[in-house]
Protein backbone atom coordinates (compact mmCIF):
# COMPACT_ATOMS: atom_id res chain seq x y z
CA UNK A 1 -26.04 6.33 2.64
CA UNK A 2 -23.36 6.45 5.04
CA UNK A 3 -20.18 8.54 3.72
CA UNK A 4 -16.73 7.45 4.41
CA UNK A 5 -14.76 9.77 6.49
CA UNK A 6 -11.66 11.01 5.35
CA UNK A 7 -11.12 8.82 2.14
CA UNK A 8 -13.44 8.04 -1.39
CA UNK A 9 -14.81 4.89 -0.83
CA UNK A 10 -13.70 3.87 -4.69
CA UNK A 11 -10.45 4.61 -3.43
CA UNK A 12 -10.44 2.00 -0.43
CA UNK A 13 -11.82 -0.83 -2.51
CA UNK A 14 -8.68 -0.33 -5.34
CA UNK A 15 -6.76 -0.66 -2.04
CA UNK A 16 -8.23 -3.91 -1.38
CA UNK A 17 -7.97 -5.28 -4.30
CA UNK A 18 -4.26 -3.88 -5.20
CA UNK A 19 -3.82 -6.01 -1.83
CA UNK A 20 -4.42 -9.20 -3.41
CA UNK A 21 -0.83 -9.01 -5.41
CA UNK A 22 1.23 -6.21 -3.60
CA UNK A 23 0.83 -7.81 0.01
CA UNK A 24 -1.03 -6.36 2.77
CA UNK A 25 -1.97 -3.40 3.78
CA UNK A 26 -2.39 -1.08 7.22
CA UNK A 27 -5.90 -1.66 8.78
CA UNK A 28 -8.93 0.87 6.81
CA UNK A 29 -8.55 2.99 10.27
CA UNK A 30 -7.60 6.22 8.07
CA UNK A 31 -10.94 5.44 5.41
CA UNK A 32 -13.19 3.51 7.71
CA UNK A 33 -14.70 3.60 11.08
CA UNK A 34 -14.30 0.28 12.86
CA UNK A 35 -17.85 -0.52 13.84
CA UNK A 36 -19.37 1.15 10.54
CA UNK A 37 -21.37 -2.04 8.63
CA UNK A 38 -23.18 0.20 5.88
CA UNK A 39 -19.85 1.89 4.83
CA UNK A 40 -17.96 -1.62 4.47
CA UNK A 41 -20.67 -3.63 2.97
CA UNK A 42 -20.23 -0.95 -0.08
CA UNK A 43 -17.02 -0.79 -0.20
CA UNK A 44 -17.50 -4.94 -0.76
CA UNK A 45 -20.12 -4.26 -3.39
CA UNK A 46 -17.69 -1.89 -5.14
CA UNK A 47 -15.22 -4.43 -5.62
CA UNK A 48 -17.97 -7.65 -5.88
CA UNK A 49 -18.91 -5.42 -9.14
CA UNK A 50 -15.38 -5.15 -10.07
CA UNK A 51 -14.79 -8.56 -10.40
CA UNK A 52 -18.38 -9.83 -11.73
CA UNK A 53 -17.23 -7.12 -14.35
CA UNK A 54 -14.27 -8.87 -15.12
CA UNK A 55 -15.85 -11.69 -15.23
CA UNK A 56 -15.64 -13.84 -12.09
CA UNK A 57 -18.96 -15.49 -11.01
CA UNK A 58 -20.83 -15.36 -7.86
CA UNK A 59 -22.05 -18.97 -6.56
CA UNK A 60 -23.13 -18.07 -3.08
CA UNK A 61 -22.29 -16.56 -0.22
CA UNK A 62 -19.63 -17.23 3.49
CA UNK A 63 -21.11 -16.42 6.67
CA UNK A 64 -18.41 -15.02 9.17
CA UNK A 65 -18.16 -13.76 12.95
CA UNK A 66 -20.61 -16.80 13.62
CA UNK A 67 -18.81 -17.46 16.94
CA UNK A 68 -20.58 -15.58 19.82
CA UNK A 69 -16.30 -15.04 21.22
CA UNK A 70 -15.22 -13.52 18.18
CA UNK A 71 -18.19 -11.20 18.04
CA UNK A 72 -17.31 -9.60 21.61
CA UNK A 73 -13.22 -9.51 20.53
CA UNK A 74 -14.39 -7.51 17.16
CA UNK A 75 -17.34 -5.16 19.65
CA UNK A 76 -20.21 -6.47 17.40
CA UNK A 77 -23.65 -8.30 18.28
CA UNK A 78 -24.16 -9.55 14.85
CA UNK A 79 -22.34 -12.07 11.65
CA UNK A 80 -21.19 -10.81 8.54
CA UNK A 81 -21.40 -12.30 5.02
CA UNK A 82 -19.44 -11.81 1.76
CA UNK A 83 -19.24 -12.99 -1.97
CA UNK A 84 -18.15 -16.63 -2.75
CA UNK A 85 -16.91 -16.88 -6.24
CA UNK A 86 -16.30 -19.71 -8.66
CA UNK A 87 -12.49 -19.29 -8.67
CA UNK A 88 -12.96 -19.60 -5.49
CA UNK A 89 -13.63 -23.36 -4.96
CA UNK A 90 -10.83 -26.10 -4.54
CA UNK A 91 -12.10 -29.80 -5.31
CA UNK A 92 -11.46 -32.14 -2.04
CA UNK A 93 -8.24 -33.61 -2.19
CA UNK A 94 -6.92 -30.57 -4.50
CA UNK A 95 -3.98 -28.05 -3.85
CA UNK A 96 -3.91 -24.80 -2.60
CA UNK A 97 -0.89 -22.58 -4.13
CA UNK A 98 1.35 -20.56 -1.89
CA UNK A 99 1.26 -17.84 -4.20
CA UNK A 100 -2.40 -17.50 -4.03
CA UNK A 101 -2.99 -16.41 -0.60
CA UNK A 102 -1.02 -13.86 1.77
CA UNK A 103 -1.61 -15.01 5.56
CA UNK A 104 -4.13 -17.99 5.47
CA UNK A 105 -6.07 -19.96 8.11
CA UNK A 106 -8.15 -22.71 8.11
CA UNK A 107 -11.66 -23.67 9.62
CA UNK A 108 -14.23 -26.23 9.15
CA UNK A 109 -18.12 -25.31 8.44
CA UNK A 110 -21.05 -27.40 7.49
CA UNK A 111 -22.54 -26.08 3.54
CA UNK A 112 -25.45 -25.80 2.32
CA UNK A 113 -26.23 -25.77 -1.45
CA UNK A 114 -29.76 -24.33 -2.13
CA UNK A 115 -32.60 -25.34 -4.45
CA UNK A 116 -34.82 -22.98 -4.33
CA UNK A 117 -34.98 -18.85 -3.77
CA UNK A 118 -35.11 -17.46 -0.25
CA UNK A 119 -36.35 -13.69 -0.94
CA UNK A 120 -38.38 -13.01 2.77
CA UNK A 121 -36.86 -10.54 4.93
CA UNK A 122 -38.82 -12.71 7.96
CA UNK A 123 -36.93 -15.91 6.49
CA UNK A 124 -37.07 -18.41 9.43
CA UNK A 125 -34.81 -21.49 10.05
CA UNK A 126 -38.29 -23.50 8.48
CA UNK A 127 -37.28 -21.19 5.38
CA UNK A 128 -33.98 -22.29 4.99
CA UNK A 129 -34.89 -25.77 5.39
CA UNK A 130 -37.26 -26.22 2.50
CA UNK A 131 -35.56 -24.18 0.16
CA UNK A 132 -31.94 -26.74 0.72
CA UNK A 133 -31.20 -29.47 -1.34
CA UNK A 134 -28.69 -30.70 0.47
CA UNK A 135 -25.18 -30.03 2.97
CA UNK A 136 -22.13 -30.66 2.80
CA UNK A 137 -18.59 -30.73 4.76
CA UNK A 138 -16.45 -27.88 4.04
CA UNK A 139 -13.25 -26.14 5.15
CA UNK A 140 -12.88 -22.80 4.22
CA UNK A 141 -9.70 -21.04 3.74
CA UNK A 142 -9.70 -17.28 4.59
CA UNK A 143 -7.36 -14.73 4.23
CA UNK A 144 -6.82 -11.37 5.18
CA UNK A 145 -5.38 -8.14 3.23
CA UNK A 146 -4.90 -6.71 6.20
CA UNK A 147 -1.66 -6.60 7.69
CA UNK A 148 -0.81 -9.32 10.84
CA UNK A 149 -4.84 -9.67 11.13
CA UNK A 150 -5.68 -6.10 12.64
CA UNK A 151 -9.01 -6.45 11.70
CA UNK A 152 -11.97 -4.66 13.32
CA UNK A 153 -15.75 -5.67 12.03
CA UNK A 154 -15.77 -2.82 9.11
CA UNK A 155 -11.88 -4.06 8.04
CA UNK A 156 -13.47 -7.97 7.44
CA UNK A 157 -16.87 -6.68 5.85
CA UNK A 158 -14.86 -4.17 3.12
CA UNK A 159 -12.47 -7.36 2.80
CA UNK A 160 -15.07 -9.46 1.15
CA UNK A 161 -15.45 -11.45 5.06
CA UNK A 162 -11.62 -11.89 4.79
CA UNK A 163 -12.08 -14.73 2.23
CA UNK A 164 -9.71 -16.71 0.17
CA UNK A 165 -10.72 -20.16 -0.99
CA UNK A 166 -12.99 -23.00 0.12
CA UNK A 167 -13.27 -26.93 -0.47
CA UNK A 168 -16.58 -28.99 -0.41
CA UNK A 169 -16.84 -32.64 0.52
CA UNK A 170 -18.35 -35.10 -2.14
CA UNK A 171 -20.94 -36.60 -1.00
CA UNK A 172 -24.33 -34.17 -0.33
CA UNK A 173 -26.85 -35.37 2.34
CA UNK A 174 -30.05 -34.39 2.69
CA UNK A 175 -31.25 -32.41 6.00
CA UNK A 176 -33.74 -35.09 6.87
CA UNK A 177 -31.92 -37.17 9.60
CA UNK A 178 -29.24 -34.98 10.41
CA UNK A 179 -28.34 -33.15 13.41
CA UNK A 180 -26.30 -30.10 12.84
CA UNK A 181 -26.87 -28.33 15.98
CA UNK A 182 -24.78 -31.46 18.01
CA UNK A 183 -22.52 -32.99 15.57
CA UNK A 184 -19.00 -33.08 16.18
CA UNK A 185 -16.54 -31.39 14.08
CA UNK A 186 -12.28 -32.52 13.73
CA UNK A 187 -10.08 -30.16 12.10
CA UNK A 188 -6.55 -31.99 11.50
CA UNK A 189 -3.11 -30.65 10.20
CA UNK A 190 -0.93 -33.35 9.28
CA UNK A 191 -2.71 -35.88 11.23
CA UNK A 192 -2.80 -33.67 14.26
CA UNK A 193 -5.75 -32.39 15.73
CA UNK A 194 -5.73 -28.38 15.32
CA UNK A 195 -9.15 -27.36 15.89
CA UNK A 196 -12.86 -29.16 17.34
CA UNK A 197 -15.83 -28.14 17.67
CA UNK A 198 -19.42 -29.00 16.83
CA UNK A 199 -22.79 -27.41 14.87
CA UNK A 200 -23.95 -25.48 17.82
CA UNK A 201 -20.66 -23.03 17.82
CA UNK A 202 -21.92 -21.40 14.76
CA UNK A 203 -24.82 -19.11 15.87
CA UNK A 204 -26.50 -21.97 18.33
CA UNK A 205 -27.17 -23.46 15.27
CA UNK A 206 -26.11 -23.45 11.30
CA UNK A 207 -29.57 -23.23 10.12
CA UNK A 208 -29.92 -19.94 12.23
CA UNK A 209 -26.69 -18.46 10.98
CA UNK A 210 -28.10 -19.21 7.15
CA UNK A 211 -31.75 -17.04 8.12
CA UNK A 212 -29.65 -14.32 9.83
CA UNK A 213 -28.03 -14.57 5.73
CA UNK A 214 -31.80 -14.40 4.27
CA UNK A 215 -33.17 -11.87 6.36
CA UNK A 216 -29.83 -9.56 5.86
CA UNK A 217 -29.56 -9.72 2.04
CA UNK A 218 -33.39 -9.81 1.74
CA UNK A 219 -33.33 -6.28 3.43
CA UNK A 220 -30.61 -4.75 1.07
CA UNK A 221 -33.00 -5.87 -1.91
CA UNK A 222 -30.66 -8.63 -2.62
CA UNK A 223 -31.81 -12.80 -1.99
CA UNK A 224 -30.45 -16.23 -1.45
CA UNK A 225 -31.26 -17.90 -5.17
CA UNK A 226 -31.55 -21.40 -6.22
CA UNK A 227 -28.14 -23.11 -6.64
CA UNK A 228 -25.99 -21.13 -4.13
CA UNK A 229 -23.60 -22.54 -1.74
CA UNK A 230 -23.59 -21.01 1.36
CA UNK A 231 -20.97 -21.07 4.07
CA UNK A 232 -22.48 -20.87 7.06
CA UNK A 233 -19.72 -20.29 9.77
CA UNK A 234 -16.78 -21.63 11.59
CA UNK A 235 -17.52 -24.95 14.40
CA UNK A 236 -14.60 -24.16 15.77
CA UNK A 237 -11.46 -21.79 16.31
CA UNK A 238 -9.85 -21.26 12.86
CA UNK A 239 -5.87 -22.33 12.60
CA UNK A 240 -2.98 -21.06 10.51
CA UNK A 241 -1.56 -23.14 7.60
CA UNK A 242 1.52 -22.98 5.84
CA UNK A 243 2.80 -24.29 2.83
CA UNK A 244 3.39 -28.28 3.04
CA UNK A 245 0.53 -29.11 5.36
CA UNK A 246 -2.60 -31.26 4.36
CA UNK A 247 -5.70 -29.96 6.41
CA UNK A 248 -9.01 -32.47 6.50
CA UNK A 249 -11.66 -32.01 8.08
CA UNK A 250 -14.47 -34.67 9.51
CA UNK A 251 -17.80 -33.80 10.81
CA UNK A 252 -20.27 -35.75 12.52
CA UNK A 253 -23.05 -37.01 9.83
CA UNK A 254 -21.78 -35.21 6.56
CA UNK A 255 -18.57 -36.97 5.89
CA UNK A 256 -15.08 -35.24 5.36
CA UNK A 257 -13.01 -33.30 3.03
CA UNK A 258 -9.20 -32.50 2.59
CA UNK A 259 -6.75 -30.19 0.82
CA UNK A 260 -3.21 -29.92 0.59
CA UNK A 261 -1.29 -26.24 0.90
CA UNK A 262 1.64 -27.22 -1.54
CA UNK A 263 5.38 -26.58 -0.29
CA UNK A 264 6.45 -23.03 -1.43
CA UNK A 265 8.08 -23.84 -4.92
CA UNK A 266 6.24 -26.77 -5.45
């Protein structure tokens, strides 16, 4: 197991976490080599553990650095997952709270919502596709505890994949019919057009991104299960928010979802 230089890795996930309600912090430089996966991905597990032990419940997992731009600005050839929780999950048409998050943005993804286990650390795209009930539009809202976005790759991965929050459309659709790879996606703030992309941005494909998830939890002895929701990755270039603005998203074949980020004081 790869040690932590320089700081107890118990120690930088209480920093993280102290984060959430004292503000951000410096980048993990001084605890946490930038490029180091295996050291971040437990200080995540530290702190998934600390709040499954506190009772918060895991419901699937985000898929981030999807976009093959981001990887090269972060000097990584590979995504990076974290924990989706239940608290996690804003209804379409809900509210987001100021007070809940420090330095949001916004991006759209298509979802998937399993039915079946994916435990196969060979799990192909054919994988994912029997084992999912159905997808979904979603934005997700992620956050940072890190200070003005400094990230590097080990920074998002001990920061639970910078997460915050995350809304799911309505109405599920089945994968039979739809094309994921070309369709479209509008990201709008206020009525104004802040982000577009389409399915092939994320990983050539979403269904790729979602194996890449498989075949990486399936080789830390952990597995997709029946009934998670997974995020599978930004479709295009994710957008700060601030509090007043009403983000929707549409994309091509799965239908839309909104949210609004209520005024500060509302």
């Amino acid at each position: 197991m790869t040690e932590i230089a320089g700081a107890d890795p118990e120690a930088v996930a209480r920093r993280l976490r102290e984060a959430y309600a004292a503000g951000p912090i410096p980048p993990l430089r001084d605890g946490l080599d930038a490029t180091d996966a295996e050291a971040a991905y437990r200080i995540q597990s530290i702190n998934t553990r600390y709040w499954r032990d506190r009772g918060r419940r895991v419901i699937g997992r985000k898929i981030g650095l999807t976009a093959k731009a981001v990887q090269a600005q972060l000097g990584v050839d590979q995504p990076d997952f974290g924990i989706l929780f239940a608290d996690m999950a804003i209804e379409d048409g809900g509210i987001l709270m100021p007070t809940a998050v420090i330095q949001p943005k916004a991006e759209a993804e298509v979802a998937l919502v399993l039915e079946r286990d994916i435990d196969n650390p060979a799990a192909t795209v054919t994988d994912v596709i029997r084992a999912t009930a159905c997808a979904l539009p979603a934005i997700e809202i992620v956050d940072s505890r890190i200070a003005d976005w400094k990230i590097t790759f080990a920074d998002t991965v001990a920061d639970n994949g910078s997460s915050a929050f995350f809304v799911l459309g309505r109405t599920p659709r089945t994968l039979a019919g739809l094309d994921l790879r070309t369709c479209g996606m509008v990201l709008e703030v206020d009525g104004r057009i802040a982000s577009l992309g389409a399915g092939a941005a994320c990983l050539g494909h979403p269904l790729t991104a979602a194996a890449w998830l498989a075949r990486a939890l399936s080789a830390t002895e952990d597995h997709l299960k029946a009934g998670d929701i997974i995020l599978t990755g930004a479709l295009g270039p994710m957008v700060p928010i601030k509090p007043g603005d009403r983000i929707a998203t549409s994309i091509g074949g799965l239908g839309h979802c909104a949210f609004d980020f209520a005024p500060t004081g509302g």
